[in-house]
Protein backbone atom coordinates (compact mmCIF):
# COMPACT_ATOMS: atom_id res chain seq x y z
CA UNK A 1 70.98 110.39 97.68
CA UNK A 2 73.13 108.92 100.57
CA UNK A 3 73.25 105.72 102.06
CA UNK A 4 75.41 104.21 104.79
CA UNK A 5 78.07 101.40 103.94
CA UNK A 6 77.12 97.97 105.32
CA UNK A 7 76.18 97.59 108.89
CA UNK A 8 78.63 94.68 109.49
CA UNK A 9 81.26 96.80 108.58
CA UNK A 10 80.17 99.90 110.51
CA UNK A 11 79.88 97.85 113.89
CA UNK A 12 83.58 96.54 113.80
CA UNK A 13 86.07 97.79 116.16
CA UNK A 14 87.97 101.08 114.74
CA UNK A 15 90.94 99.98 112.79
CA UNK A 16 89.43 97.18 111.05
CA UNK A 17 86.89 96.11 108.41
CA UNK A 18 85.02 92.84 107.00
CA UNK A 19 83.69 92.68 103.07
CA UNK A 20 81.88 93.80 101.71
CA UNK A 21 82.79 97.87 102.40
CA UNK A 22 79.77 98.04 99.95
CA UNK A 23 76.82 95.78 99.74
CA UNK A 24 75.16 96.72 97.05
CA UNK A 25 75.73 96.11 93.11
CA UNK A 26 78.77 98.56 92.11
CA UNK A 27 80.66 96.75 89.62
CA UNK A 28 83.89 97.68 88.02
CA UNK A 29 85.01 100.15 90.57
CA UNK A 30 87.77 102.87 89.84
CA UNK A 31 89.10 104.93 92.95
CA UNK A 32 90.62 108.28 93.29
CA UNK A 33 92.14 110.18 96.49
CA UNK A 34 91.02 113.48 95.43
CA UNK A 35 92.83 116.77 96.65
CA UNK A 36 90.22 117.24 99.03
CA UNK A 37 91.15 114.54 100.94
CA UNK A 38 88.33 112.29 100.48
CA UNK A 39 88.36 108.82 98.37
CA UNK A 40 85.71 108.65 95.31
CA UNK A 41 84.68 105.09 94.02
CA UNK A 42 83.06 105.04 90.46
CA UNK A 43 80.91 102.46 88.75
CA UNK A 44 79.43 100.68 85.97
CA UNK A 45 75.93 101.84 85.43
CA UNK A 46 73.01 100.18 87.55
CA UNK A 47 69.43 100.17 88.16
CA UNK A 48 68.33 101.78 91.14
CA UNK A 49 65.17 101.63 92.62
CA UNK A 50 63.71 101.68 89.74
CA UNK A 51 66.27 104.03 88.22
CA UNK A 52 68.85 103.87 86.32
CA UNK A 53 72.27 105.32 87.56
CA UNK A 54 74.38 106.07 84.52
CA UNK A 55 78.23 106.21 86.35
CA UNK A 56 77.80 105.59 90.18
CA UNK A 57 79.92 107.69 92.04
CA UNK A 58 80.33 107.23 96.52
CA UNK A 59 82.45 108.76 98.62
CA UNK A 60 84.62 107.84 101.25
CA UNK A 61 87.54 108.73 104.03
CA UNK A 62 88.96 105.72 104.91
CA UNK A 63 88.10 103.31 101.73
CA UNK A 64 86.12 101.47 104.14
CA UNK A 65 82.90 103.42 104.94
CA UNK A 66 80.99 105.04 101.95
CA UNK A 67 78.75 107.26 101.25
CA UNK A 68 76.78 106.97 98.24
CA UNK A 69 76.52 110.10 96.17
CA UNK A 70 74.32 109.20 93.41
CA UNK A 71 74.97 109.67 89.33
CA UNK A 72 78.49 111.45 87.96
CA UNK A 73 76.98 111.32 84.71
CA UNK A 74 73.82 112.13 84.82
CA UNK A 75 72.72 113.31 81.56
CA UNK A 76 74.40 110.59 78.34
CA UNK A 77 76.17 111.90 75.43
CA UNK A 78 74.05 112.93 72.68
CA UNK A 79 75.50 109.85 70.59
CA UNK A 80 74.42 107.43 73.66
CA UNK A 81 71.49 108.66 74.70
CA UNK A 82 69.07 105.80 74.06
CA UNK A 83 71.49 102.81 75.54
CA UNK A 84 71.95 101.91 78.52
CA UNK A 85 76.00 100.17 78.55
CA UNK A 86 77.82 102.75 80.18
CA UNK A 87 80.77 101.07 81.65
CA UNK A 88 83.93 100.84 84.11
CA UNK A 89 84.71 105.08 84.50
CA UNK A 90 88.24 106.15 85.33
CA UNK A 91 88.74 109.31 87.00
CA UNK A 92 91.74 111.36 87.62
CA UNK A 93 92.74 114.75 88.57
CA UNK A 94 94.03 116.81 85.55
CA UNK A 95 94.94 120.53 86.95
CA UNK A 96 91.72 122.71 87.56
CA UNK A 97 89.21 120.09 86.12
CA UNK A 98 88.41 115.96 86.68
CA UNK A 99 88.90 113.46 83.44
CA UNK A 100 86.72 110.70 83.26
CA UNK A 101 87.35 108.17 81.11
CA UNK A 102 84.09 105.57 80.61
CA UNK A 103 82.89 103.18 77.79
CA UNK A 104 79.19 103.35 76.12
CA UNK A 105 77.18 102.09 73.37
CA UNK A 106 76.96 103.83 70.53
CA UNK A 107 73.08 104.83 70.00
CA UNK A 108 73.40 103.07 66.34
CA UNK A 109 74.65 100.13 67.69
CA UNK A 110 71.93 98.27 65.27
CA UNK A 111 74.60 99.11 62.72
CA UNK A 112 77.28 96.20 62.42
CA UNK A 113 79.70 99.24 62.34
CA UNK A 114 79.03 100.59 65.56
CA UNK A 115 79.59 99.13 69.18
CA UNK A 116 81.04 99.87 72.45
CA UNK A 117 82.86 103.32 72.46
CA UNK A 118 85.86 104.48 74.53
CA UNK A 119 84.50 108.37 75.59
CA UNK A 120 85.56 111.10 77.74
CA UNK A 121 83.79 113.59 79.93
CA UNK A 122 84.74 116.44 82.27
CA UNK A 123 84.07 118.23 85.36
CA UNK A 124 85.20 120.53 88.41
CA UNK A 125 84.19 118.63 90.98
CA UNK A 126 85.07 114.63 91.97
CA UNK A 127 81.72 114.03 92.16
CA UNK A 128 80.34 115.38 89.28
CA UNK A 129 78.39 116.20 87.02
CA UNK A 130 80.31 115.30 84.29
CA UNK A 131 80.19 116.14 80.59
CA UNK A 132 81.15 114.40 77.75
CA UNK A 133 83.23 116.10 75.39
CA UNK A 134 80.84 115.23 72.09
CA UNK A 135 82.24 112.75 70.68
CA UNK A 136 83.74 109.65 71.33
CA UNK A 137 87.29 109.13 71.25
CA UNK A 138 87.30 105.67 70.14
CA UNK A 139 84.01 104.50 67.81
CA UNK A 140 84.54 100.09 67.39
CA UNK A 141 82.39 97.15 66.63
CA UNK A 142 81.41 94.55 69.33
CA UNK A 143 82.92 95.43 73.16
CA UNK A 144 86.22 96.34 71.83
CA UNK A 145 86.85 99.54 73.24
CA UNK A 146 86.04 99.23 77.14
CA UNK A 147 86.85 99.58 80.32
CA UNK A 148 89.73 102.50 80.07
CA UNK A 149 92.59 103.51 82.91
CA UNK A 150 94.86 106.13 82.47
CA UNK A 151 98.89 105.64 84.24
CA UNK A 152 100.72 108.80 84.02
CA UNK A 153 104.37 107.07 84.15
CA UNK A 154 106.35 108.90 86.50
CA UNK A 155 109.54 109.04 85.58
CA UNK A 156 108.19 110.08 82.21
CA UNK A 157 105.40 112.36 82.86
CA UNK A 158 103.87 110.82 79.68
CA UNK A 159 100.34 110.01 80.08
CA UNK A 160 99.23 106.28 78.41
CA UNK A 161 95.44 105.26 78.22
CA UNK A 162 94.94 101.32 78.57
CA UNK A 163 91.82 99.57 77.17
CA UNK A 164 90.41 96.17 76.10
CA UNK A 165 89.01 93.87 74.73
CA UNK A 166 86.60 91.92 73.16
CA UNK A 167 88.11 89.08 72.76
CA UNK A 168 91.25 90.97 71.63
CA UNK A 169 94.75 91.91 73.62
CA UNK A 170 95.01 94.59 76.54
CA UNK A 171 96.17 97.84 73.84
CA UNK A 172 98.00 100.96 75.47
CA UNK A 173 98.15 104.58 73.24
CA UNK A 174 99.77 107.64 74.49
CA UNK A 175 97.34 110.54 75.04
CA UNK A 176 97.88 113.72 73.39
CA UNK A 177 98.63 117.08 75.53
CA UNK A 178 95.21 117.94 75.89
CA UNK A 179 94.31 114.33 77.57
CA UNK A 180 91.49 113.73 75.16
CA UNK A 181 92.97 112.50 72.17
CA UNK A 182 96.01 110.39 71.13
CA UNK A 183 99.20 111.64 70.69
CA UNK A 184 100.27 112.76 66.82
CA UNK A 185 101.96 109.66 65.53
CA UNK A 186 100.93 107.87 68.32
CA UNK A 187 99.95 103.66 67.47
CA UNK A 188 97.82 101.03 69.54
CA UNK A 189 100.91 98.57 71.42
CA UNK A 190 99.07 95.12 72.38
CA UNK A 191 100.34 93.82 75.49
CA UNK A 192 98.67 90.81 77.17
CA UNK A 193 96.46 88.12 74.83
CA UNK A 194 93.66 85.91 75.58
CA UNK A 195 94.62 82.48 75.70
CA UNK A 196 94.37 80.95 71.82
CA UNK A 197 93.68 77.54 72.89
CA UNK A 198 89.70 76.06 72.50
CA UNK A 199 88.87 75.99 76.04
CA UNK A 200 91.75 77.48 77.42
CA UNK A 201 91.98 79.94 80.80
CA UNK A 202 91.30 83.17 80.18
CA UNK A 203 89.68 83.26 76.65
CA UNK A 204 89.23 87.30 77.27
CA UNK A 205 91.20 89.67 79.02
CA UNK A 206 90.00 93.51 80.25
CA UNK A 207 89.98 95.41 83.03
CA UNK A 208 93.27 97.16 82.83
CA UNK A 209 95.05 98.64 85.63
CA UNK A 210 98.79 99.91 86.11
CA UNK A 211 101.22 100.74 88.80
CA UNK A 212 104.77 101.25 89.37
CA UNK A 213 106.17 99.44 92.10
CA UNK A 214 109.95 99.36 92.97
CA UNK A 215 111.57 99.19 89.70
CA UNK A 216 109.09 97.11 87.62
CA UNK A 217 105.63 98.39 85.78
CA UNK A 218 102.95 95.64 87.07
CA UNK A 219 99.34 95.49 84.65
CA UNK A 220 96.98 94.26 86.74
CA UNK A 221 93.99 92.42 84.34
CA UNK A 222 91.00 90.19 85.06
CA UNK A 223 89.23 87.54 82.68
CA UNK A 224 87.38 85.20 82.25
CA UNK A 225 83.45 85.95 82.16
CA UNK A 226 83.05 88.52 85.16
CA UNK A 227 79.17 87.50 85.45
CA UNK A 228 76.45 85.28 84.50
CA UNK A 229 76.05 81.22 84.92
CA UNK A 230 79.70 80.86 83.73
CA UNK A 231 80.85 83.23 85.84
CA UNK A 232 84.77 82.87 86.16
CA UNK A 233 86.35 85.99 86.56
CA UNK A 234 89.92 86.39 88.50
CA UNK A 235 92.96 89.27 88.83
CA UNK A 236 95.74 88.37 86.66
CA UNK A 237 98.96 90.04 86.70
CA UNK A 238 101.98 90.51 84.53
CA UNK A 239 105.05 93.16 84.77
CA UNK A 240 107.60 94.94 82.89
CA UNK A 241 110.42 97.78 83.10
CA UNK A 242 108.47 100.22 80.64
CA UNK A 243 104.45 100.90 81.18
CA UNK A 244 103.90 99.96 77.38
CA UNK A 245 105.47 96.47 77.63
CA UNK A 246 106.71 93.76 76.92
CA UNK A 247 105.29 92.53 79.63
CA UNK A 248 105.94 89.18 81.04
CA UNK A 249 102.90 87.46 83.33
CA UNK A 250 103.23 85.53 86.43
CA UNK A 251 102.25 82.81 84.16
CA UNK A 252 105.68 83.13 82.18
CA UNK A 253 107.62 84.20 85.07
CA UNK A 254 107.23 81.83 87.73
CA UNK A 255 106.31 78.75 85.14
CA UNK A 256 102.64 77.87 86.78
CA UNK A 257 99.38 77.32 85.00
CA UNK A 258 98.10 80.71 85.40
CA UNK A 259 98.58 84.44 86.33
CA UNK A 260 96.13 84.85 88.78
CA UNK A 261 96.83 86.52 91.79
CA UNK A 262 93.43 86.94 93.15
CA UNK A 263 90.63 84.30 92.55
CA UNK A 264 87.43 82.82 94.22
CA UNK A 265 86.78 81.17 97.03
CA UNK A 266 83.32 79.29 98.37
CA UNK A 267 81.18 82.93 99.55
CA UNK A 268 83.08 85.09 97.25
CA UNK A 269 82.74 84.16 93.43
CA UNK A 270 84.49 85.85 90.31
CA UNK A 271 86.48 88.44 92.00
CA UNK A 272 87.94 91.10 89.76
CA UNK A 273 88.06 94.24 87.77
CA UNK A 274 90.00 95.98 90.34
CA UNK A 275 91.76 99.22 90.83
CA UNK A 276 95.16 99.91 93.66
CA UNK A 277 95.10 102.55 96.07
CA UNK A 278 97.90 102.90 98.26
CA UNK A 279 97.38 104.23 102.09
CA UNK A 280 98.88 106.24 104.32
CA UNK A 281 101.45 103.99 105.95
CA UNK A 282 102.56 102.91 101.88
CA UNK A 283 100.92 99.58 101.49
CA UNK A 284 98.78 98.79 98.47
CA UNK A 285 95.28 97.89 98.56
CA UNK A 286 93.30 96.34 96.02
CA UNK A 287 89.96 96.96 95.23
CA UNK A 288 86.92 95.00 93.48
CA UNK A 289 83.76 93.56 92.76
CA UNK A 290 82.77 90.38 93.34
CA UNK A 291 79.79 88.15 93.78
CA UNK A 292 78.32 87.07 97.29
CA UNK A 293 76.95 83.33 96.46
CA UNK A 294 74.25 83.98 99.01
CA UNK A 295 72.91 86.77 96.91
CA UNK A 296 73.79 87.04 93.50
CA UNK A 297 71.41 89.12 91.66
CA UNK A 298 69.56 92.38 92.95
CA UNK A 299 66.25 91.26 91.76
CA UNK A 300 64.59 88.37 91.50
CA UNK A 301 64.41 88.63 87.26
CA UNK A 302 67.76 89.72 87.03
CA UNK A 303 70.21 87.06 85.50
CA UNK A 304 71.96 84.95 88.37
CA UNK A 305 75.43 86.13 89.53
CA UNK A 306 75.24 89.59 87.90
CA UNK A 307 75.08 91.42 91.67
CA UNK A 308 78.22 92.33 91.87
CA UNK A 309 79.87 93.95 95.35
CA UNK A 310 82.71 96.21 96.91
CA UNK A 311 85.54 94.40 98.46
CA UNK A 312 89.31 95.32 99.39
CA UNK A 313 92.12 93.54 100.33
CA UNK A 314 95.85 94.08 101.08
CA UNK A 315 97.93 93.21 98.49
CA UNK A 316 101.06 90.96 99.85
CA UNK A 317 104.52 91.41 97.54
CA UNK A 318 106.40 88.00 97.27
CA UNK A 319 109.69 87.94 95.85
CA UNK A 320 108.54 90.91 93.67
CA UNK A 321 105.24 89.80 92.95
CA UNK A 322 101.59 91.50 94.03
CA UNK A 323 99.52 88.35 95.64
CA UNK A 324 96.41 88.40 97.36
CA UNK A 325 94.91 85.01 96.80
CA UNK A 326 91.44 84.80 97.92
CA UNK A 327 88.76 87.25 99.42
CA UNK A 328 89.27 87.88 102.83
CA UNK A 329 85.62 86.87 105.01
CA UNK A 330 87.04 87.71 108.82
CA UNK A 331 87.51 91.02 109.98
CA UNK A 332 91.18 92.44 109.22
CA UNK A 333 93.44 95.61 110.02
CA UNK A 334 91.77 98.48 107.85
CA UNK A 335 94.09 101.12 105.80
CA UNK A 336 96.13 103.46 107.26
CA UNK A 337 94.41 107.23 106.03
């Protein structure tokens, strides 16, 4: 299954790009520069002509034109195989073989004890097929255990798996050797919380992603409701000199009333969930979904603002911050690759 990336896009002049790079429902996108050269994008699950696309997986070689490739998971773990929440994959190169990382429902989810599970599949090939490993590496109640990213520190070579949240804090756990369970000894570390007031911006956080930039770790994290009628997502950010905290947010930092550093604007509504790349010429790029007001759901019976698109952006530093500020809607310079 292929498909071209948006016409608008493809009839730019060369060197630039207008969102979307992807106009069709991809949420919670993950991207890896694989050693073949090529960019791979991953996604939550969607429904596809009719069809339901367990992890979507398109490929790309200059993050602005894709091709999509179809399912990276196309047969569910035994334990998931009659739900359909599989969410937010994380892929990364690992030697001879591709980890991905991925949240699902638990198939006895009708028991209070079982919910969202943090789960790990393999493969040889970017694309896929992956397979799970059997089990799942995290089993919790509620949407606890979601949306997973993976930062192998490098001045460490340790490798730390983020996750969250259900309401709770962004966690961090080392991985073991073997990348596919916890380290021995090894403890949860909670880094960033919800806001505790009633009312108060963001009441969840999730959507964890880290990079090292100049001498500072920066955890990139989105909240509030990424879809729906209260739709209110936005990227937050917050920073530290080790990748498992403390971290301090822009919020603390600069003494304003949030840590956003990427939030809506009138087309492009609850931007978020997004993942860095850095080009050729060394400038980072951030990636995301968000929702075009002037279509927000992919059928007519789907729930309003839950179509949710590929867009990038150049991230801007500012006095050592990452800042982006709102979607861009004209054309811009594209990524150096």
């Amino acid at each position: 299954m292929t498909h071209a990336s948006s016409p608008t896009a493809a009839s730019l002049a060369a060197g630039t790009y207008v969102n979307p790079i992807l106009d069709w429902d991809f949420p919670d996108p993950a991207v890896l520069h694989a050693p073949d050269g090529h960019y791979y994008a991953y996604a939550t699950q969607t429904l596809r002509d009719g069809k339901w696309i367990n992890v979507q997986v398109a490929r790309s070689d200059d993050l602005i034109h894709w091709e999509y490739l179809g399912d990276a998971l196309p047969d569910k773990p035994d334990w998931a195989k009659e739900t359909q929440d599989v969410w937010a994959p994380y892929v990364l190169h690992d030697g001879d073989r591709y980890l991905m990382y991925y949240s699902a429902t638990h198939d006895a989810c009708h028991d209070p004890h079982r919910g969202h599970c943090l789960a790990v599949a393999t493969s040889d090939k970017p694309e896929g097929p992956f397979f799970d490993m059997g089990v799942p590496l995290l089993l919790g109640v509620g949407f606890e255990f979601i949306d997973p990213m993976v930062f192998v520190d490098p001045k460490t070579g340790k490798w730390w798996l983020y996750w969250g949240s259900g309401f709770q804090p962004i966690k961090v756990q080392e991985l073991g050797a073997d990348r596919m369970s916890f380290a021995p000894d090894s403890a949860p570390i909670d880094l960033v919380w919800p806001n505790p007031e009633p009312g108060g911006f963001p009441r969840l956080v999730e959507a964890a992603w880290v990079i090292r930039h100049d001498d500072h770790y920066y955890l990139f994290y989105s909240g509030d409701n990424c879809c729906g009628p209260d739709a209110e997502y936005g990227v937050m950010v917050a920073r530290s000199e080790s990748p498992i905290g403390p971290f301090e947010t822009l919020e603390q930092a600069k003494g304003v009333p949030h840590s956003l550093m990427l939030h809506k604007c009138d087309r492009w509504l609850a931007p978020g969930h997004n993942c860095i790349v850095k080009d050729a010429a060394g400038d980072d790029w951030i990636i995301y979904h968000a929702i075009d007001v002037n279509k927000p759901r992919q059928r007519q019976e789907d729930e309003i603002n839950s179509r949710r698109i590929l867009l990038i952006d150049k991230i801007e530093w500012r006095d050592g911050w990452p800042w982006v500020g709102t979607p861009s809607n004209e054309p811009k310079p594209a990524p150096v690759t």
